[in-house]
PDB file of N, CA and C in Angstrom:
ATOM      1  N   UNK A   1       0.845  -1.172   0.000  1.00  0.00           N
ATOM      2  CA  UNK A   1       0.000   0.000   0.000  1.00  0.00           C
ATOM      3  C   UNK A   1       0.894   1.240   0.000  1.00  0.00           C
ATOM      4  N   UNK A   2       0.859   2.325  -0.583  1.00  0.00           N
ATOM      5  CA  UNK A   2       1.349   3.163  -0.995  1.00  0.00           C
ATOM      6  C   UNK A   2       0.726   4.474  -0.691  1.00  0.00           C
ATOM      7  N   UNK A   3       0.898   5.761   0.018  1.00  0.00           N
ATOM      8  CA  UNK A   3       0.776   6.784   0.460  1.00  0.00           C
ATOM      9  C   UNK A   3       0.874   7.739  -0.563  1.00  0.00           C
ATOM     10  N   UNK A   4      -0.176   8.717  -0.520  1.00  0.00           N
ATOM     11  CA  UNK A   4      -0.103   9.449  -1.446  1.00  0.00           C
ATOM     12  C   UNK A   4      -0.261  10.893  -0.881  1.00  0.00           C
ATOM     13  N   UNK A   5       0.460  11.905  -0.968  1.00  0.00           N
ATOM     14  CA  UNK A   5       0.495  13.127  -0.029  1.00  0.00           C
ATOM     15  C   UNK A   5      -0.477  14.014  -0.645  1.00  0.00           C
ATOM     16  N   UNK A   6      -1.776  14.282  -0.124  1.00  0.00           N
ATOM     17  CA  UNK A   6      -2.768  15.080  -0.756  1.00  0.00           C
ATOM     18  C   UNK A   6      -2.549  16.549  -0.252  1.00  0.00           C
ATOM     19  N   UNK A   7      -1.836  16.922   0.884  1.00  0.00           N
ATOM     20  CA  UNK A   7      -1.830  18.106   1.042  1.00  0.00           C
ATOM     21  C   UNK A   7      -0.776  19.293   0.639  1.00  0.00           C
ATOM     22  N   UNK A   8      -1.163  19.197  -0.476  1.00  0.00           N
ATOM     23  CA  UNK A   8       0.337  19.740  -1.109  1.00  0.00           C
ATOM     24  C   UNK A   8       0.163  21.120  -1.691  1.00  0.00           C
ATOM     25  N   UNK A   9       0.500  22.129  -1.665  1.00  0.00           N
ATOM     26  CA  UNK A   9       0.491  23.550  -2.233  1.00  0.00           C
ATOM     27  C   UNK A   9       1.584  23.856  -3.243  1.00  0.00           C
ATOM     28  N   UNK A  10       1.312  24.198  -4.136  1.00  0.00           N
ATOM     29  CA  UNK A  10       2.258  25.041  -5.315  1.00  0.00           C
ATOM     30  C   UNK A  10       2.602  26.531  -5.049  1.00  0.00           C
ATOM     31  N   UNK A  11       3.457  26.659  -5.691  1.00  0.00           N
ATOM     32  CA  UNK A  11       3.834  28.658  -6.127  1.00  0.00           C
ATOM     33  C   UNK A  11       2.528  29.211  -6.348  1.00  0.00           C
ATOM     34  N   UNK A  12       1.515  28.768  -6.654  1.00  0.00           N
ATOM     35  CA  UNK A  12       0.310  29.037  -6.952  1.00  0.00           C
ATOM     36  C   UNK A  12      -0.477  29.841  -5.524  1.00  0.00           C
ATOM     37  N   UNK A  13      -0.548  28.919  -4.775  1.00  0.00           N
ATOM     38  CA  UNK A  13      -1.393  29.089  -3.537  1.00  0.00           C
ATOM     39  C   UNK A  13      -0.187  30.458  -2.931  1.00  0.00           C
ATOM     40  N   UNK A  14      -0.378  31.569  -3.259  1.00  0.00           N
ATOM     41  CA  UNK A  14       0.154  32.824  -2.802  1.00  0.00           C
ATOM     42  C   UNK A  14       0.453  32.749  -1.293  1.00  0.00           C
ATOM     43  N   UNK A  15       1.443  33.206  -0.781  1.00  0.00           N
ATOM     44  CA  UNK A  15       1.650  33.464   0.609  1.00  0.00           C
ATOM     45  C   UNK A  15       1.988  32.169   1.106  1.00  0.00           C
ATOM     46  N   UNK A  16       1.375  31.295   0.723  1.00  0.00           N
ATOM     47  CA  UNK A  16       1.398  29.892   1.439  1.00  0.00           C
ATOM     48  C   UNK A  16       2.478  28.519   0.869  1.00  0.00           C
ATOM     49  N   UNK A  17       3.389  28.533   0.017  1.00  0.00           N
ATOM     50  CA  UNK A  17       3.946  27.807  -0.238  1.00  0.00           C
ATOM     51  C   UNK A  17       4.862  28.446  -1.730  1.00  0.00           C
ATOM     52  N   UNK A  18       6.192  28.240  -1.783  1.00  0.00           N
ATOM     53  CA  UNK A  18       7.388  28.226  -3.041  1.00  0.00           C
ATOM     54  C   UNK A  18       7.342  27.104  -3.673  1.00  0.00           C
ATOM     55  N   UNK A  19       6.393  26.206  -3.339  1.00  0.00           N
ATOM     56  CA  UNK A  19       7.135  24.776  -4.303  1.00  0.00           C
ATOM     57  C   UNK A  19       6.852  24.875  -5.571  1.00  0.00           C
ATOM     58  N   UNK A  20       7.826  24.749  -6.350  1.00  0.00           N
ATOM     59  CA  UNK A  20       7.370  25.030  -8.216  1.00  0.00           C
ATOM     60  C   UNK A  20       6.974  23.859  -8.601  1.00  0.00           C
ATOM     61  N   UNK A  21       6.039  23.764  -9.319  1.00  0.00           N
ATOM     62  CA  UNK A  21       5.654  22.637  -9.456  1.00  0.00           C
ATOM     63  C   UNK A  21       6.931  21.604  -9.895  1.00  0.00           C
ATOM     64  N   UNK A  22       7.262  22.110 -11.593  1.00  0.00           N
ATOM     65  CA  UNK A  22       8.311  21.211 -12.111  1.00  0.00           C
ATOM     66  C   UNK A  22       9.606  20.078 -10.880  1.00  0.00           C
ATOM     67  N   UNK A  23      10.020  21.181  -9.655  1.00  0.00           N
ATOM     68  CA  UNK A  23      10.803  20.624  -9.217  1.00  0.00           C
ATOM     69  C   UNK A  23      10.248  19.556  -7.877  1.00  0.00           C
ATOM     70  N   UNK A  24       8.548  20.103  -7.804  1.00  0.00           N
ATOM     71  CA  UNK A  24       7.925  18.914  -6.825  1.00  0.00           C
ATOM     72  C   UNK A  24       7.945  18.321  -7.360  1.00  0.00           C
ATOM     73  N   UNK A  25       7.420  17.539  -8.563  1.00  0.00           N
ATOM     74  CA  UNK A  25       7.044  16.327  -9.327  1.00  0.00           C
ATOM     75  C   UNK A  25       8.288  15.688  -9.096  1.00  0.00           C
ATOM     76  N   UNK A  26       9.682  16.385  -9.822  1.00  0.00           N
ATOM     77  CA  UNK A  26      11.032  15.853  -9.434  1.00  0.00           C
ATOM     78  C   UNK A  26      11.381  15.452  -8.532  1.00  0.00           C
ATOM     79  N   UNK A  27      10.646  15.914  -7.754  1.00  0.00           N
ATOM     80  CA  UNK A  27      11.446  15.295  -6.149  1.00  0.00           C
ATOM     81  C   UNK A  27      10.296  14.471  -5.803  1.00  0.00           C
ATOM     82  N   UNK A  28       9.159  14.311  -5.979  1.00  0.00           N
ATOM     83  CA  UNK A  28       8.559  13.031  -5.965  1.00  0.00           C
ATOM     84  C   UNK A  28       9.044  12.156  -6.744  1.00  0.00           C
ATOM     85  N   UNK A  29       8.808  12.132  -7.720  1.00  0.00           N
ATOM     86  CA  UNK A  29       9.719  11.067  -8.969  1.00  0.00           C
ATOM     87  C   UNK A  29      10.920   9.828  -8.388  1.00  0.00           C
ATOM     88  N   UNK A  30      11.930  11.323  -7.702  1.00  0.00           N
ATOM     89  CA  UNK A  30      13.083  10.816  -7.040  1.00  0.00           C
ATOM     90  C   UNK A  30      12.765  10.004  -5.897  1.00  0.00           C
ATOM     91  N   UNK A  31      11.513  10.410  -5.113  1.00  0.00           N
ATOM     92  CA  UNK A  31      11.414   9.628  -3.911  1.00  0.00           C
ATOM     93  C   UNK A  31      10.663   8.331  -4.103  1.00  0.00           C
ATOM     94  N   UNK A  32      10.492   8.387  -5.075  1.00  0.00           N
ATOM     95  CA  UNK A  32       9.526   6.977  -5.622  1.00  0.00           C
ATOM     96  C   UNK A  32       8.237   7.011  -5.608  1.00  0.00           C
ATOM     97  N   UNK A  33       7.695   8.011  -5.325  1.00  0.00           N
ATOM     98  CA  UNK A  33       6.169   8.380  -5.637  1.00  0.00           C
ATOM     99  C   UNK A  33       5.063   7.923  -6.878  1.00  0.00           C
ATOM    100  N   UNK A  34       4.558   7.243  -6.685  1.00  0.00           N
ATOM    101  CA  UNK A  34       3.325   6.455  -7.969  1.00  0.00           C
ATOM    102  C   UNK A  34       2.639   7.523  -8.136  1.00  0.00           C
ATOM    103  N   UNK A  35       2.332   8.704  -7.582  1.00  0.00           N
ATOM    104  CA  UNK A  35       0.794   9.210  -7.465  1.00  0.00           C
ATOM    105  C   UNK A  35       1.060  10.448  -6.405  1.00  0.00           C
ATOM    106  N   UNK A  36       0.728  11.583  -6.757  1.00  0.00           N
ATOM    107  CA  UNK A  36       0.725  12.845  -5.820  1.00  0.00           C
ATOM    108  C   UNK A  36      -0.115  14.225  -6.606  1.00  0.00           C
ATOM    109  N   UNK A  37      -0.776  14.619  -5.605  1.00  0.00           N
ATOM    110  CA  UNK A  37      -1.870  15.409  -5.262  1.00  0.00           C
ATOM    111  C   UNK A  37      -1.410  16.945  -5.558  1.00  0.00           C
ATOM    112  N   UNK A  38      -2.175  17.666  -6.005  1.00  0.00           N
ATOM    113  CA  UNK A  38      -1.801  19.134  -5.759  1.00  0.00           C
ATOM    114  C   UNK A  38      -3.179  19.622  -5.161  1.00  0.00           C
ATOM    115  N   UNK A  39      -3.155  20.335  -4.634  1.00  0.00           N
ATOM    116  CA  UNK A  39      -4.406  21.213  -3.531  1.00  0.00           C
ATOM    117  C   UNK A  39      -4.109  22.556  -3.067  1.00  0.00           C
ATOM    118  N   UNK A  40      -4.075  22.957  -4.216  1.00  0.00           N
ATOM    119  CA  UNK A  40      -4.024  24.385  -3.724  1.00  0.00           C
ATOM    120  C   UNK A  40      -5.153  25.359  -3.558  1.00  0.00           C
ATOM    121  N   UNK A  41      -4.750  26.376  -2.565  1.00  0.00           N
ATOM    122  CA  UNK A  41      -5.351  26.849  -1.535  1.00  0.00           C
ATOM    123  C   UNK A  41      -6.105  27.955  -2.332  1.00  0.00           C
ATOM    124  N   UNK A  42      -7.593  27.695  -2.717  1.00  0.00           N
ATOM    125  CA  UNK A  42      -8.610  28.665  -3.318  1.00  0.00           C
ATOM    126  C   UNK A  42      -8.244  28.608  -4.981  1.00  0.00           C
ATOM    127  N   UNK A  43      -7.372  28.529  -5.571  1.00  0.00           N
ATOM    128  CA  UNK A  43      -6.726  28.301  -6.831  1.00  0.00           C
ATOM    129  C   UNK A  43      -6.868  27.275  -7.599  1.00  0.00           C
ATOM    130  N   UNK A  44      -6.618  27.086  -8.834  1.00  0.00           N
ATOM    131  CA  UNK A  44      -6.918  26.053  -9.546  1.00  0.00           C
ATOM    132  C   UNK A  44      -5.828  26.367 -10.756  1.00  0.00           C
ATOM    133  N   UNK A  45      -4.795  27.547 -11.053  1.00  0.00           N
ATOM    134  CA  UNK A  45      -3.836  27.598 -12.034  1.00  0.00           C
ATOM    135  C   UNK A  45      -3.004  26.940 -12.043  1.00  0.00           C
ATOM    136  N   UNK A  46      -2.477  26.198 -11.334  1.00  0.00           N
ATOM    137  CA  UNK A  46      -1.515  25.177 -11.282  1.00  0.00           C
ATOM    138  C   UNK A  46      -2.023  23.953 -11.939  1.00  0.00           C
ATOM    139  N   UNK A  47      -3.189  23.439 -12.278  1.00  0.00           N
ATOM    140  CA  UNK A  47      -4.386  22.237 -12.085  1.00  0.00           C
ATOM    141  C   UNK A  47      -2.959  21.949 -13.581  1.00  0.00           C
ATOM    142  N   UNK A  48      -3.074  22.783 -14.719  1.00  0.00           N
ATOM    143  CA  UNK A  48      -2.634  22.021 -16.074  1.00  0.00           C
ATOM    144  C   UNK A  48      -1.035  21.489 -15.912  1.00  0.00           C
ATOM    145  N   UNK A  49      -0.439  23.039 -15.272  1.00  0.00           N
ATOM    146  CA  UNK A  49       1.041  22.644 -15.668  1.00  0.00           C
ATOM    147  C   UNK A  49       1.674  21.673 -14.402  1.00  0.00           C
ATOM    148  N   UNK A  50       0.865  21.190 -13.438  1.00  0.00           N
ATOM    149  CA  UNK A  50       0.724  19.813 -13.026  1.00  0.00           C
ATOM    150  C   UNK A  50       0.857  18.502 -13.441  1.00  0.00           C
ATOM    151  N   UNK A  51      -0.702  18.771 -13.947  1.00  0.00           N
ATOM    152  CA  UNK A  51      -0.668  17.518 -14.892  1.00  0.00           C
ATOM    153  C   UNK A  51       0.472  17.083 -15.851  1.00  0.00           C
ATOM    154  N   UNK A  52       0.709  18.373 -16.505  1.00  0.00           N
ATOM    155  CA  UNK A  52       1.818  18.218 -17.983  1.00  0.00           C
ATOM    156  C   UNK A  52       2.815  17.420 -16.807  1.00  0.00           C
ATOM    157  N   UNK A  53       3.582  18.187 -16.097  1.00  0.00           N
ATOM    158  CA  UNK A  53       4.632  17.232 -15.417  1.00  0.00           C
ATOM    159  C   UNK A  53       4.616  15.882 -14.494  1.00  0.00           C
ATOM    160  N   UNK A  54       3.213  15.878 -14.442  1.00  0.00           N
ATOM    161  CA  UNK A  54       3.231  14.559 -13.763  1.00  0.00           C
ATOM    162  C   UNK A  54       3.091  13.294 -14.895  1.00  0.00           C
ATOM    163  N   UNK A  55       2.718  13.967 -16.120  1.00  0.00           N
ATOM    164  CA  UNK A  55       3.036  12.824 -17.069  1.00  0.00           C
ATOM    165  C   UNK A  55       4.275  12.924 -17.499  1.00  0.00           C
ATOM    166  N   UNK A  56       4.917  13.626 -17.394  1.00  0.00           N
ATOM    167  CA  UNK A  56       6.347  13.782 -18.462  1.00  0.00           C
ATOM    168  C   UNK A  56       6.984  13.182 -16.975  1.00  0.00           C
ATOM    169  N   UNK A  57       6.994  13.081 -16.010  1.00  0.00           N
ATOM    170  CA  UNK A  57       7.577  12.226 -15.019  1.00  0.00           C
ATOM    171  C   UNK A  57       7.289  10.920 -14.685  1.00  0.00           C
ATOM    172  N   UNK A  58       5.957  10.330 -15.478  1.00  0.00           N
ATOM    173  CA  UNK A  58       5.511   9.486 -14.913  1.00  0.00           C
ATOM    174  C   UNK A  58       4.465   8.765 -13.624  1.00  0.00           C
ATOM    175  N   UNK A  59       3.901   9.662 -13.357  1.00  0.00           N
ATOM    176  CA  UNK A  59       3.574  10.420 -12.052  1.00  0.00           C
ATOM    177  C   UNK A  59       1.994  10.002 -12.248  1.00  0.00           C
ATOM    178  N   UNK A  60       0.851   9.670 -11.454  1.00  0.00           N
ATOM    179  CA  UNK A  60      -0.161   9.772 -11.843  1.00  0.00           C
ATOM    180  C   UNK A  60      -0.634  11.110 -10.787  1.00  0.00           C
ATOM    181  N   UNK A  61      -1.374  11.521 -11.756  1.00  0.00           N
ATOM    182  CA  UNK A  61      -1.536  13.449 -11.202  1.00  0.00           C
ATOM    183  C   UNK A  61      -3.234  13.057 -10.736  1.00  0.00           C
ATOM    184  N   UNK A  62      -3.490  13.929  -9.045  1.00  0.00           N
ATOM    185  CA  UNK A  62      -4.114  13.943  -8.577  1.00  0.00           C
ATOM    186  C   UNK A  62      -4.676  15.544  -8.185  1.00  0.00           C
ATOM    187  N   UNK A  63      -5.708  15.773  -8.924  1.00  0.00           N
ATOM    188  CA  UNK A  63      -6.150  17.284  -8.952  1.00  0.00           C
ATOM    189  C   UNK A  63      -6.850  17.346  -8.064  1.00  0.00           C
ATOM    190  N   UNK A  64      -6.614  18.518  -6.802  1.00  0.00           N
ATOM    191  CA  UNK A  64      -7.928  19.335  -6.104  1.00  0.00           C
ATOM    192  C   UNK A  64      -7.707  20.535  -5.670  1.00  0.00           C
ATOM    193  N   UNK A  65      -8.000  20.944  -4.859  1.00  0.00           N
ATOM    194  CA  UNK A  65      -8.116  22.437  -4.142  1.00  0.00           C
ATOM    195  C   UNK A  65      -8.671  22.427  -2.994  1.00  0.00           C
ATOM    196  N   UNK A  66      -8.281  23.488  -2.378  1.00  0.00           N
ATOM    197  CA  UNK A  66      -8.278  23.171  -0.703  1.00  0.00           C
ATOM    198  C   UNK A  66      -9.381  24.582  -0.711  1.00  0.00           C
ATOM    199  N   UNK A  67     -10.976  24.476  -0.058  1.00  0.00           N
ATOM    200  CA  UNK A  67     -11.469  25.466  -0.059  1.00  0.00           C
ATOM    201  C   UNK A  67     -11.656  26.031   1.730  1.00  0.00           C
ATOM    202  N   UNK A  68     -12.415  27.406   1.948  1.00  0.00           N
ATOM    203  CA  UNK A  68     -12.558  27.200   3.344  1.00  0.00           C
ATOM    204  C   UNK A  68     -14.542  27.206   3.746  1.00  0.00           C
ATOM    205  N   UNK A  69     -14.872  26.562   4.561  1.00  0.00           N
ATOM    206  CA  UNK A  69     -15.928  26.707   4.097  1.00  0.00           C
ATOM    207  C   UNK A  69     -16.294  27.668   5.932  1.00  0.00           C
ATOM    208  N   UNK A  70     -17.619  28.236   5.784  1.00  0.00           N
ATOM    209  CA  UNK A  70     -17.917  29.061   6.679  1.00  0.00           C
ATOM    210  C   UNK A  70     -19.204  28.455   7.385  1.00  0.00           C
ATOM    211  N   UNK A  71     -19.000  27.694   9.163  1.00  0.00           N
ATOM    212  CA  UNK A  71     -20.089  28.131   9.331  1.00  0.00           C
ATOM    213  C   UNK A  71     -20.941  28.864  10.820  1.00  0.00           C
ATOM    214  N   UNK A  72     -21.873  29.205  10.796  1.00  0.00           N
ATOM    215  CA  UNK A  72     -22.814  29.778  11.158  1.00  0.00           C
ATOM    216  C   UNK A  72     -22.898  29.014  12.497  1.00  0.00           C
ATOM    217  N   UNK A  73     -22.575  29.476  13.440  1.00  0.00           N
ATOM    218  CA  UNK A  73     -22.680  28.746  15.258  1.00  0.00           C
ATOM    219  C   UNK A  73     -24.403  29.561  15.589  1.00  0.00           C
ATOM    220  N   UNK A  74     -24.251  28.772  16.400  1.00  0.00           N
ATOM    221  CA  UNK A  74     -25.913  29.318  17.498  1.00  0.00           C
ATOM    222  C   UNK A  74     -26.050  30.759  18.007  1.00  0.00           C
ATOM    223  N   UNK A  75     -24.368  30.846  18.123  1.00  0.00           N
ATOM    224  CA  UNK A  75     -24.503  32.505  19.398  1.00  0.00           C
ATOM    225  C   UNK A  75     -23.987  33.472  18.047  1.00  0.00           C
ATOM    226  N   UNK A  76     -24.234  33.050  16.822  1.00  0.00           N
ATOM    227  CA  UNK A  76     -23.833  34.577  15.533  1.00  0.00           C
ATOM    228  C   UNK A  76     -22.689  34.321  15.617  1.00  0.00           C
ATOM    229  N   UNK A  77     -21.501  33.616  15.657  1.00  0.00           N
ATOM    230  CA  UNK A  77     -19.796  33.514  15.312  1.00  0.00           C
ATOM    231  C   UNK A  77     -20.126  32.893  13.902  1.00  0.00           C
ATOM    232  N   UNK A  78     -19.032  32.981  13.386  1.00  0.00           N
ATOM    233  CA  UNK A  78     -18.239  32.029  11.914  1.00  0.00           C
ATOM    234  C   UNK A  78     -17.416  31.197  12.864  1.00  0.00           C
ATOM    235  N   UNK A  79     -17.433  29.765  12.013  1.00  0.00           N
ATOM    236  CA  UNK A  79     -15.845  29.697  12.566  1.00  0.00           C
ATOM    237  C   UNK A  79     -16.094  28.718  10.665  1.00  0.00           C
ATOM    238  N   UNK A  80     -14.739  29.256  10.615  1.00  0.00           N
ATOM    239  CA  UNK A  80     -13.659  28.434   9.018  1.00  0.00           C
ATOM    240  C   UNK A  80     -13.156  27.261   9.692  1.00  0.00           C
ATOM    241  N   UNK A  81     -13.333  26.403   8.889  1.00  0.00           N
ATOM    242  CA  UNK A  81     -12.985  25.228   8.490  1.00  0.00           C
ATOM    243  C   UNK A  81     -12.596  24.856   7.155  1.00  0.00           C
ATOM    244  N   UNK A  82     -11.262  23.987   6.958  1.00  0.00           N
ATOM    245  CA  UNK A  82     -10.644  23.853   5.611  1.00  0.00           C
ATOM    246  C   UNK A  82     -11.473  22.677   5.165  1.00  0.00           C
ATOM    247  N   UNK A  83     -11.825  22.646   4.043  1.00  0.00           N
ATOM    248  CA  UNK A  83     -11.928  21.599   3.544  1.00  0.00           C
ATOM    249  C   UNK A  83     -11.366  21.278   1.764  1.00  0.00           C
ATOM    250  N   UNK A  84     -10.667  20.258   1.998  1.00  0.00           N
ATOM    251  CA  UNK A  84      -9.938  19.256   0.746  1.00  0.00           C
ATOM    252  C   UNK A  84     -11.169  18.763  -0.092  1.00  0.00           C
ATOM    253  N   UNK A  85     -11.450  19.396  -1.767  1.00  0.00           N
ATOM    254  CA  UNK A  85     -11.126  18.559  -2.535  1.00  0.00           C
ATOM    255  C   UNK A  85     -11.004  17.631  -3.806  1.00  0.00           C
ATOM    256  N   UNK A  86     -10.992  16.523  -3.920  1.00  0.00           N
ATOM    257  CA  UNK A  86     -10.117  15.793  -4.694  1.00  0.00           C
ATOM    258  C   UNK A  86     -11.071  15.669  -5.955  1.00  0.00           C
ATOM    259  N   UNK A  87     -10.656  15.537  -7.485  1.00  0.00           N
ATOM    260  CA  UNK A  87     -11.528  15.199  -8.211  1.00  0.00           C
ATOM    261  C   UNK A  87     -11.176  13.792  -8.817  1.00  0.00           C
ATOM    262  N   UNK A  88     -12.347  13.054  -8.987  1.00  0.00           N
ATOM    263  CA  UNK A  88     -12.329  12.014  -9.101  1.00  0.00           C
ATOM    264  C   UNK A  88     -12.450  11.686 -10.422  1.00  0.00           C
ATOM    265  N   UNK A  89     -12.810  12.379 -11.481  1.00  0.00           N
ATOM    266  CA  UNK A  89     -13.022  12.497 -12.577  1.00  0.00           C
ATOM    267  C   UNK A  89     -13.006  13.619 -13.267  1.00  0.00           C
ATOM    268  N   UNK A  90     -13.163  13.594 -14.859  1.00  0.00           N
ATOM    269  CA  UNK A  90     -12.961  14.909 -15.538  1.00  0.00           C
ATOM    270  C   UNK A  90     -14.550  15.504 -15.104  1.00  0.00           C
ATOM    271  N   UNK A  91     -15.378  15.089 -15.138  1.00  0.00           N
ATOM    272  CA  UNK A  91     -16.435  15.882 -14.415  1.00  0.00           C
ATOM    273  C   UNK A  91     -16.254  16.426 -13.093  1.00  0.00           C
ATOM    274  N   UNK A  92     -15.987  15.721 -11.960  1.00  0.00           N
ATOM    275  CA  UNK A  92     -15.138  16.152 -11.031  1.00  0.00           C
ATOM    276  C   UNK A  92     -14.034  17.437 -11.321  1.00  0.00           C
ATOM    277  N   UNK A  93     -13.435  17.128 -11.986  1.00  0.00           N
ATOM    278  CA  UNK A  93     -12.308  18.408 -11.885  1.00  0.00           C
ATOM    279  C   UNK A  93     -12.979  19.449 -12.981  1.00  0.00           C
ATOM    280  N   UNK A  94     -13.905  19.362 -13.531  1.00  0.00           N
ATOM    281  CA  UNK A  94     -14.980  20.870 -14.082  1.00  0.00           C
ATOM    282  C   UNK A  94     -15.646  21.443 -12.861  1.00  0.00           C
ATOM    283  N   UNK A  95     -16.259  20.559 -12.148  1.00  0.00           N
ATOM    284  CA  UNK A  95     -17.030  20.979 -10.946  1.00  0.00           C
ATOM    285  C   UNK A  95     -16.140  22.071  -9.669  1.00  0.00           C
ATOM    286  N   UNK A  96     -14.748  21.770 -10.184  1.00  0.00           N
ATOM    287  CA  UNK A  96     -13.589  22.426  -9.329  1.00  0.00           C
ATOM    288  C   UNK A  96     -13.753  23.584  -9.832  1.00  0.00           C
ATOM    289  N   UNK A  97     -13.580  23.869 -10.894  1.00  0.00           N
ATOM    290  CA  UNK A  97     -13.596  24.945 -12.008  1.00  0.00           C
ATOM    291  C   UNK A  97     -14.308  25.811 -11.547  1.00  0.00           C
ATOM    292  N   UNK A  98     -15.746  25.120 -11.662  1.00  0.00           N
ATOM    293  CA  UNK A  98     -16.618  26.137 -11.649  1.00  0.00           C
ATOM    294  C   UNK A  98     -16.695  27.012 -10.103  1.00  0.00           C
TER     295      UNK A  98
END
């Protein structure tokens, strides 16, 4: 069984992470990785030039986005909560889109 790191941020997700994509895939590649996730935070520009390198590495590419969702307590607070996620299909990853 094999681990697949879904919480992963690109140069994309502003403020929150440097990893360029090209040289994550690489360093997954290197670590022996079958399969790794990108989830970046409110974003979805990274989604293609992902993919491109997770095939030119070999890589099976796992698309999502990390949204926050808001809710509504008894006494009038917010409280945020992250939620992951993953598309399971090309319908799935339109539904990201939108």
């Amino acid at each position: 069984m094999s681990v697949v790191q879904t919480s992963v941020y690109s140069e994309y997700s502003l403020l929150r992470s440097s990893n360029r994509i090209d040289e994550l895939v690489q360093t997954a590649k290197n670590l022996g990785y079958e399969a790794l996730a990108l989830t970046d935070y409110h974003v979805m520009y990274g989604s293609i030039p992902f993919y491109q390198a997770c095939l030119k590495h070999g890589i099976k590419p796992i698309i999502g986005l990390e949204i926050t969702v808001i809710e509504q307590t008894k006494n009038g607070h917010e409280e945020l909560f992250p939620l992951r996620l993953l598309a399971k299909s090309n319908a799935g990853y339109k539904e990201l889109l939108s």
